[in-house]
PDB file of N, CA and C in Angstrom:
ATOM      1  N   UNK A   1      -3.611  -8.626 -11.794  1.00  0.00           N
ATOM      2  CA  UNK A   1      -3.090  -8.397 -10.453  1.00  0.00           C
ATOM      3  C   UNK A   1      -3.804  -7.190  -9.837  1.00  0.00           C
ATOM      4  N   UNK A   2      -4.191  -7.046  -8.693  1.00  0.00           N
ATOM      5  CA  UNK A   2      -4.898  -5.864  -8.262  1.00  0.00           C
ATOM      6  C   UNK A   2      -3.995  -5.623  -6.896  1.00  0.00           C
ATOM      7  N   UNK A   3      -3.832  -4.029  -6.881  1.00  0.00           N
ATOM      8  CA  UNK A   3      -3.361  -3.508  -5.704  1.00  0.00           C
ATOM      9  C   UNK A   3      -4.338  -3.052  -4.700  1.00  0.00           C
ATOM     10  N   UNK A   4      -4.430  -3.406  -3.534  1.00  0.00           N
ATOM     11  CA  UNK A   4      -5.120  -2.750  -2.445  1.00  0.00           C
ATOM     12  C   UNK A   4      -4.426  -1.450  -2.062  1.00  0.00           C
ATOM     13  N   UNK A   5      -3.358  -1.433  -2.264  1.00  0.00           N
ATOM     14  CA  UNK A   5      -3.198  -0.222  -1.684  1.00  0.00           C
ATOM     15  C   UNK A   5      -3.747   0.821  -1.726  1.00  0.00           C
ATOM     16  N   UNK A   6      -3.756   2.402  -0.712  1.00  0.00           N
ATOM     17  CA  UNK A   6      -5.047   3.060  -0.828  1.00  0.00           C
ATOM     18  C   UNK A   6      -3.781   4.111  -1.348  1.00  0.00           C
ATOM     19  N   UNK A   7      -4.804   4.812  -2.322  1.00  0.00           N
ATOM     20  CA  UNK A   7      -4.179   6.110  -2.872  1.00  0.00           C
ATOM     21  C   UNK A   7      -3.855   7.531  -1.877  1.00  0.00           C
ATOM     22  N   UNK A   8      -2.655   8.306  -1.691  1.00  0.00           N
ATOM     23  CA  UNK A   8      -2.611   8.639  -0.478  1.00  0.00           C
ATOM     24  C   UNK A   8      -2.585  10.234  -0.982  1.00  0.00           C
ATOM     25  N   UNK A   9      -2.382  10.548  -2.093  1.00  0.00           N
ATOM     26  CA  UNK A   9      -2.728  11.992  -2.448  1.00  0.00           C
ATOM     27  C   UNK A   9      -4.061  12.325  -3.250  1.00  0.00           C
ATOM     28  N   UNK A  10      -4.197  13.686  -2.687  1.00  0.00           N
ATOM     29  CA  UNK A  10      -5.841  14.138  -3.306  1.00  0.00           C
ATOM     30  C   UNK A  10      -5.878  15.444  -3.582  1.00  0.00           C
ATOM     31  N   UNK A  11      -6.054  16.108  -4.274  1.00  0.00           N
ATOM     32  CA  UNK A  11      -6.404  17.371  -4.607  1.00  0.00           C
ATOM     33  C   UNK A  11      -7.577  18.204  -4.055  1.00  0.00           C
ATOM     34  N   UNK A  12      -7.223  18.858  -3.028  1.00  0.00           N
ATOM     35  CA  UNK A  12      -8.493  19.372  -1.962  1.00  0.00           C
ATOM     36  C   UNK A  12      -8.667  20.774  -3.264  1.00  0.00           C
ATOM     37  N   UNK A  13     -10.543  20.741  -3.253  1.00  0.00           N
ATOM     38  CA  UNK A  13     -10.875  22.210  -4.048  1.00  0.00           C
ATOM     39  C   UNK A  13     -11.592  22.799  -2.703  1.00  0.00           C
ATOM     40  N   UNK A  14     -11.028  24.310  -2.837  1.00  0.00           N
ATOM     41  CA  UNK A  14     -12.156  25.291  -1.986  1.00  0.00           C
ATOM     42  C   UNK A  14     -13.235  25.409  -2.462  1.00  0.00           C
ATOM     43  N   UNK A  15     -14.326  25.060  -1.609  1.00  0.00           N
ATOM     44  CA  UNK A  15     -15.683  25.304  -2.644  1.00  0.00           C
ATOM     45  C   UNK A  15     -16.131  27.505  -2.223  1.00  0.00           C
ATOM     46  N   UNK A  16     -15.213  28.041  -1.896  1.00  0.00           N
ATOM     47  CA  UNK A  16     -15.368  29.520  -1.867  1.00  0.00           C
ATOM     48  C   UNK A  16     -14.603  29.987  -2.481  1.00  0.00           C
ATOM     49  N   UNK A  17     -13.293  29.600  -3.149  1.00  0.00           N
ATOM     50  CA  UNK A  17     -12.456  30.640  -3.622  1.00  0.00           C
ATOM     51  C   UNK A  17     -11.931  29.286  -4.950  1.00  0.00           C
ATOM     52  N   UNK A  18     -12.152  28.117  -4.883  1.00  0.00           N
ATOM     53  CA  UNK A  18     -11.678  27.571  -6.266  1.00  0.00           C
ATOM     54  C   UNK A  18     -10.591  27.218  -6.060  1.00  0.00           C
ATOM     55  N   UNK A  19      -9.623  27.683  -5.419  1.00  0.00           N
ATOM     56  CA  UNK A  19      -7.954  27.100  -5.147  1.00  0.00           C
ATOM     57  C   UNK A  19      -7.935  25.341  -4.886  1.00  0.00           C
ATOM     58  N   UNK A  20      -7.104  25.104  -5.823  1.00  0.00           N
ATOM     59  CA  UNK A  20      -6.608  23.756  -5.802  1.00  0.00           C
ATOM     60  C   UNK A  20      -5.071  23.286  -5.309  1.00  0.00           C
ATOM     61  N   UNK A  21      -5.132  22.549  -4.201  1.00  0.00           N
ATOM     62  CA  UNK A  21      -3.679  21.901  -3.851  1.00  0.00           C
ATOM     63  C   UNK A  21      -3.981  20.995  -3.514  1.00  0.00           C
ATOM     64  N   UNK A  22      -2.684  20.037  -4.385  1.00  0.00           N
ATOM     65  CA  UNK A  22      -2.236  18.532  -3.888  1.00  0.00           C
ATOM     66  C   UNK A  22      -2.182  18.289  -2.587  1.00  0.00           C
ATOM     67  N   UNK A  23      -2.347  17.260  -1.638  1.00  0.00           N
ATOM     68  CA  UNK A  23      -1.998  16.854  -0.640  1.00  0.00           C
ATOM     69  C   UNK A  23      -1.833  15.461  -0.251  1.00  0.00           C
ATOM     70  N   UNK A  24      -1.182  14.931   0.970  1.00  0.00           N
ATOM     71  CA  UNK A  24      -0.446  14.203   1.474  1.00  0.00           C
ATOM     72  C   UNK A  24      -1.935  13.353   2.349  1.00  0.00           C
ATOM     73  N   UNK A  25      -2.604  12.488   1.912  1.00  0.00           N
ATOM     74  CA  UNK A  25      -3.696  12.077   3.234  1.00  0.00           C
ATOM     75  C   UNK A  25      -2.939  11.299   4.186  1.00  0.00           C
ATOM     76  N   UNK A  26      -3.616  11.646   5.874  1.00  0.00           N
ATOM     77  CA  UNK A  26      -3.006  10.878   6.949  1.00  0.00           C
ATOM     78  C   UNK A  26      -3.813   9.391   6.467  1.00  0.00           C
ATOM     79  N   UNK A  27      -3.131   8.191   6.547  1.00  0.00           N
ATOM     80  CA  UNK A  27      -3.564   6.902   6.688  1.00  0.00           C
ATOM     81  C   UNK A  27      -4.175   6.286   7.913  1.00  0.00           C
ATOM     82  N   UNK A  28      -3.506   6.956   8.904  1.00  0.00           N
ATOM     83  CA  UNK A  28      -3.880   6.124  10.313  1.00  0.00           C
ATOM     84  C   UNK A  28      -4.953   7.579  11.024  1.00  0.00           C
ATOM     85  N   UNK A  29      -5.482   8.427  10.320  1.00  0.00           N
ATOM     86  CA  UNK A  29      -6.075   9.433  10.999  1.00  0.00           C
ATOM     87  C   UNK A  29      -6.943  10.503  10.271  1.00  0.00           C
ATOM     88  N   UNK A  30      -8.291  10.981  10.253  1.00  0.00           N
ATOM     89  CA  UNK A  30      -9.150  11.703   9.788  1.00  0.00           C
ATOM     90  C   UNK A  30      -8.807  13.244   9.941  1.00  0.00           C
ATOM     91  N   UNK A  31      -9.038  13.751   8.559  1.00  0.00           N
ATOM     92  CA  UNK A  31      -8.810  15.750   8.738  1.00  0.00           C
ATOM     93  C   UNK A  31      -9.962  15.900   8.904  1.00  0.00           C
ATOM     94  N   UNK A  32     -10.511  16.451  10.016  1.00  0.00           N
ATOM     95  CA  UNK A  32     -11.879  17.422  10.347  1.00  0.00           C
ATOM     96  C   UNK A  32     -11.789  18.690   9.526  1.00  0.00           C
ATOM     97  N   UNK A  33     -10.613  19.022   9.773  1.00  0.00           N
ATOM     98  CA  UNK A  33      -9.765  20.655   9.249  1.00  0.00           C
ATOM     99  C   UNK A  33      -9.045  20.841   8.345  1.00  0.00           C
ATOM    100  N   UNK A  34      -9.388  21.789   7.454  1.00  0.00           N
ATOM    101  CA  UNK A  34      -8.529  22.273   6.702  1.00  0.00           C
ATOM    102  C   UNK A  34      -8.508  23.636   6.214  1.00  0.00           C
ATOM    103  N   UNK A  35      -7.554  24.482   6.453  1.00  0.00           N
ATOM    104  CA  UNK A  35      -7.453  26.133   5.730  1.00  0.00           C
ATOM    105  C   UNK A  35      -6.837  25.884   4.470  1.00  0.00           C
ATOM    106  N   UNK A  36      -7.983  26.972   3.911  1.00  0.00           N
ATOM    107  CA  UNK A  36      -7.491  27.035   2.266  1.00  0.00           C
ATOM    108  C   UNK A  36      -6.353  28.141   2.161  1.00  0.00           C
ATOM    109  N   UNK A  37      -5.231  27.667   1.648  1.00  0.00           N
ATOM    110  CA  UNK A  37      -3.941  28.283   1.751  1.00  0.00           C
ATOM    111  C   UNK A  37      -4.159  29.678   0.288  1.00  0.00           C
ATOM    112  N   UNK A  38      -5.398  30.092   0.734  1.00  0.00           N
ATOM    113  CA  UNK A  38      -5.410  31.184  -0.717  1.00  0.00           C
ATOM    114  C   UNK A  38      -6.369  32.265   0.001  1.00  0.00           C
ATOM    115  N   UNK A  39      -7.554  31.466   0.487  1.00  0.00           N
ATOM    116  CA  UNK A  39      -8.147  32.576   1.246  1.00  0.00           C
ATOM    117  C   UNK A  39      -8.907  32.459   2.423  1.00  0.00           C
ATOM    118  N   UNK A  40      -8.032  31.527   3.166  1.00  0.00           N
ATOM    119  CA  UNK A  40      -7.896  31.335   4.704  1.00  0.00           C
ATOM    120  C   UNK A  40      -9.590  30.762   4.841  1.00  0.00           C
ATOM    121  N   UNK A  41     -10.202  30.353   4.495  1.00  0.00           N
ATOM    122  CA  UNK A  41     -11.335  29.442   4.657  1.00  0.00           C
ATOM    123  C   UNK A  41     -11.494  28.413   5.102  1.00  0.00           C
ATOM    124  N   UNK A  42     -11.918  28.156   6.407  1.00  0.00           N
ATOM    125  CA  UNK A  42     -11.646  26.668   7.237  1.00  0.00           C
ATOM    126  C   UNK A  42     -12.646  25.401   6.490  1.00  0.00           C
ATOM    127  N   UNK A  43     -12.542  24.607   6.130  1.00  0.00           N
ATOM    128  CA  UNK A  43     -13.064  23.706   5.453  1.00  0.00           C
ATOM    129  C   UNK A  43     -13.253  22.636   6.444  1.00  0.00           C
ATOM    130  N   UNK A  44     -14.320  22.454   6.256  1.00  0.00           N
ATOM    131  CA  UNK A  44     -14.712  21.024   7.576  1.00  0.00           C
ATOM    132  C   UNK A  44     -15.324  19.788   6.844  1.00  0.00           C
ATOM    133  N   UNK A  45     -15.665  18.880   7.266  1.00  0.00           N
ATOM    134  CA  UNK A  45     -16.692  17.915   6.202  1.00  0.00           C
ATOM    135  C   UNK A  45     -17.831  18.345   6.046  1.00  0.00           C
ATOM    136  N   UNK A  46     -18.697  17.847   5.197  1.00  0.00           N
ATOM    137  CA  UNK A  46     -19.973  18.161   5.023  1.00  0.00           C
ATOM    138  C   UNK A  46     -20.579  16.925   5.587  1.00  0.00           C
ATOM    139  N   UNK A  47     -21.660  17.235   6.030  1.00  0.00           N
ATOM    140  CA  UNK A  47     -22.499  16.002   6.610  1.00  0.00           C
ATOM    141  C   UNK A  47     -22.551  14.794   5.570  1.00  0.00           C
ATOM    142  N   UNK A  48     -22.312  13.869   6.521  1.00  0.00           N
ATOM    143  CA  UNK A  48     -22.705  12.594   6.132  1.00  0.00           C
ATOM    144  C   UNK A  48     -21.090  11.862   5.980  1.00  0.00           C
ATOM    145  N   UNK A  49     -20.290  12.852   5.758  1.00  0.00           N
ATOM    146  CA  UNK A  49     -18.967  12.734   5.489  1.00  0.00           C
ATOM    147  C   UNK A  49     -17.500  12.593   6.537  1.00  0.00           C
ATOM    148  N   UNK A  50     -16.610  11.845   6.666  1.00  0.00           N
ATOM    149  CA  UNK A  50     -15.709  12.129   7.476  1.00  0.00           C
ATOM    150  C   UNK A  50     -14.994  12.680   7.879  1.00  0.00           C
ATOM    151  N   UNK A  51     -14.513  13.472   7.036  1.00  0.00           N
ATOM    152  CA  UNK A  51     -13.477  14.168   6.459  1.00  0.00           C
ATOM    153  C   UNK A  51     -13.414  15.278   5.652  1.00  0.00           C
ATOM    154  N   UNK A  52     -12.313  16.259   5.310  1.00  0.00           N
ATOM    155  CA  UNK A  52     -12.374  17.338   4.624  1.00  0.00           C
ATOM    156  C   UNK A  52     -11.686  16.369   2.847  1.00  0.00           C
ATOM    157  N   UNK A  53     -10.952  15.544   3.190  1.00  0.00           N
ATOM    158  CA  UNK A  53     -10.562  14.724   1.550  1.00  0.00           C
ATOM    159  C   UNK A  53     -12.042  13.952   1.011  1.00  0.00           C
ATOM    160  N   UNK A  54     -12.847  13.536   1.947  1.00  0.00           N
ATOM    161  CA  UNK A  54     -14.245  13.232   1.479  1.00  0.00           C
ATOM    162  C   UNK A  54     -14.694  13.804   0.799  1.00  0.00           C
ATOM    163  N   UNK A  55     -15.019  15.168   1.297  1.00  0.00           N
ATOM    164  CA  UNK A  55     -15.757  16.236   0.585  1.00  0.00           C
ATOM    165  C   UNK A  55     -15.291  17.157  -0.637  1.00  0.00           C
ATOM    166  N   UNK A  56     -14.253  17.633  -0.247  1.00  0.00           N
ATOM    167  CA  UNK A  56     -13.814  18.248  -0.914  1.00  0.00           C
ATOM    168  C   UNK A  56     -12.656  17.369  -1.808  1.00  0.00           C
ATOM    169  N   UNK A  57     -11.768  16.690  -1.505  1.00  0.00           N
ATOM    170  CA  UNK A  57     -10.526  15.816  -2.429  1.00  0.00           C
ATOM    171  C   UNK A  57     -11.100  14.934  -3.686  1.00  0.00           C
ATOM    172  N   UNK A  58     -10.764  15.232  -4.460  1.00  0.00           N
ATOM    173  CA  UNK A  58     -10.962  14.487  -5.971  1.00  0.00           C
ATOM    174  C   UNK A  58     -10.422  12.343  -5.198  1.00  0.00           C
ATOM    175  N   UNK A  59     -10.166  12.264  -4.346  1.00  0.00           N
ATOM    176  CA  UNK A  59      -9.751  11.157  -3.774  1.00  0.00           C
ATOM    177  C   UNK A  59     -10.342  10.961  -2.629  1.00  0.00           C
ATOM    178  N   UNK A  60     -11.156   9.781  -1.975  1.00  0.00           N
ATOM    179  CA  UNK A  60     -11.642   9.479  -0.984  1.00  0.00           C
ATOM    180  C   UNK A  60      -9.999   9.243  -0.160  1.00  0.00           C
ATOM    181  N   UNK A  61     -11.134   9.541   1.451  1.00  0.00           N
ATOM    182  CA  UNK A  61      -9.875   8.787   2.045  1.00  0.00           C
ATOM    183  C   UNK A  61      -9.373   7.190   2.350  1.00  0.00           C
ATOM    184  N   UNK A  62      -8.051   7.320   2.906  1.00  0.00           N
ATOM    185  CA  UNK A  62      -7.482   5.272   2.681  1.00  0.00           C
ATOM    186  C   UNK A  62      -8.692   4.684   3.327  1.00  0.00           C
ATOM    187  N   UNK A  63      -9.303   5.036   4.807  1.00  0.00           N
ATOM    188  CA  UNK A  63     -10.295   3.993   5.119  1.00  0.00           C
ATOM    189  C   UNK A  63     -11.469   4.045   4.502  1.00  0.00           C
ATOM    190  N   UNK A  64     -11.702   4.907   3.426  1.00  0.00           N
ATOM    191  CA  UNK A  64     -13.324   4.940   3.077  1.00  0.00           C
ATOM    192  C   UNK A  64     -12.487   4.548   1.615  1.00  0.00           C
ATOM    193  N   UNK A  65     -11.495   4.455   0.960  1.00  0.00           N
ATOM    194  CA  UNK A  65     -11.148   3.729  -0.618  1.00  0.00           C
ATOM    195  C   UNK A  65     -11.132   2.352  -0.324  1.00  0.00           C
ATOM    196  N   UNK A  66     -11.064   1.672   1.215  1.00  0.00           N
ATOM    197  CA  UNK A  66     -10.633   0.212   1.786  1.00  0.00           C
ATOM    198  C   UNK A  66     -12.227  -0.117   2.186  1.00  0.00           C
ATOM    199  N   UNK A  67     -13.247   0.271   1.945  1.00  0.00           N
ATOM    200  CA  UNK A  67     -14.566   0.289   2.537  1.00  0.00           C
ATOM    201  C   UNK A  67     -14.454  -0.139   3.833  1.00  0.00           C
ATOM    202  N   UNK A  68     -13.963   0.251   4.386  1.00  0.00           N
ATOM    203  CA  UNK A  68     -14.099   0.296   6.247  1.00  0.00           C
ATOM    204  C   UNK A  68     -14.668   1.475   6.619  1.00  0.00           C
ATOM    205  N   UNK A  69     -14.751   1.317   8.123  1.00  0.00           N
ATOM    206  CA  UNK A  69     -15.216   2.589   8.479  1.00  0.00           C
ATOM    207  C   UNK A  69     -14.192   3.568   9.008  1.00  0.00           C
ATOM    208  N   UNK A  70     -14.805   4.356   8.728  1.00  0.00           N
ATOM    209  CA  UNK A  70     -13.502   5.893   8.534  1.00  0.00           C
ATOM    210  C   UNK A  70     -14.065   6.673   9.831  1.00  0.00           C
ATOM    211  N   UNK A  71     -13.194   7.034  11.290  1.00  0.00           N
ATOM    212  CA  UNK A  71     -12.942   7.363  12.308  1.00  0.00           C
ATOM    213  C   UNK A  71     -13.998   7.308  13.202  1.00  0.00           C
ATOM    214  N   UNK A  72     -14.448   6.004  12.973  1.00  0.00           N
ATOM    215  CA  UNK A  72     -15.398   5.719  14.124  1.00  0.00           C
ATOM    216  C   UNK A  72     -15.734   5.249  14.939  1.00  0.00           C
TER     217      UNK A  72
END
């Protein structure tokens, strides 16, 4: 049996300070943004990427785990 469903939590890493937190991904909407809740570091995507759970989240996001295209 296989689930489509898309996995909706991801573990964002700061790539400046190392801090790790769980989070909640939006389904219907892309994070450009994110502050690292340790040492205030705005985290954006990295090129090529959609998102800050792209880049940084141990978990792609729902439209890029569904191979669609993600906010475009």
């Amino acid at each position: 049996m296989t689930d489509n469903t898309p996995t909706l939590e991801s573990v964002l890493t700061c790539p400046r300070c190392g801090y790790v937190k769980q989070e909640i991904m939006p389904i219907d909407a892309c994070q450009f943004y994110y502050e690292c809740g340790h040492c205030g570091t705005l985290l954006r995507p990295l090129p090529g990427d959609c998102c800050v759970y792209c880049s940084f989240g141990s978990v792609k996001c729902p439209p890029v785990q569904g191979q669609s295209n993600c906010c475009g």
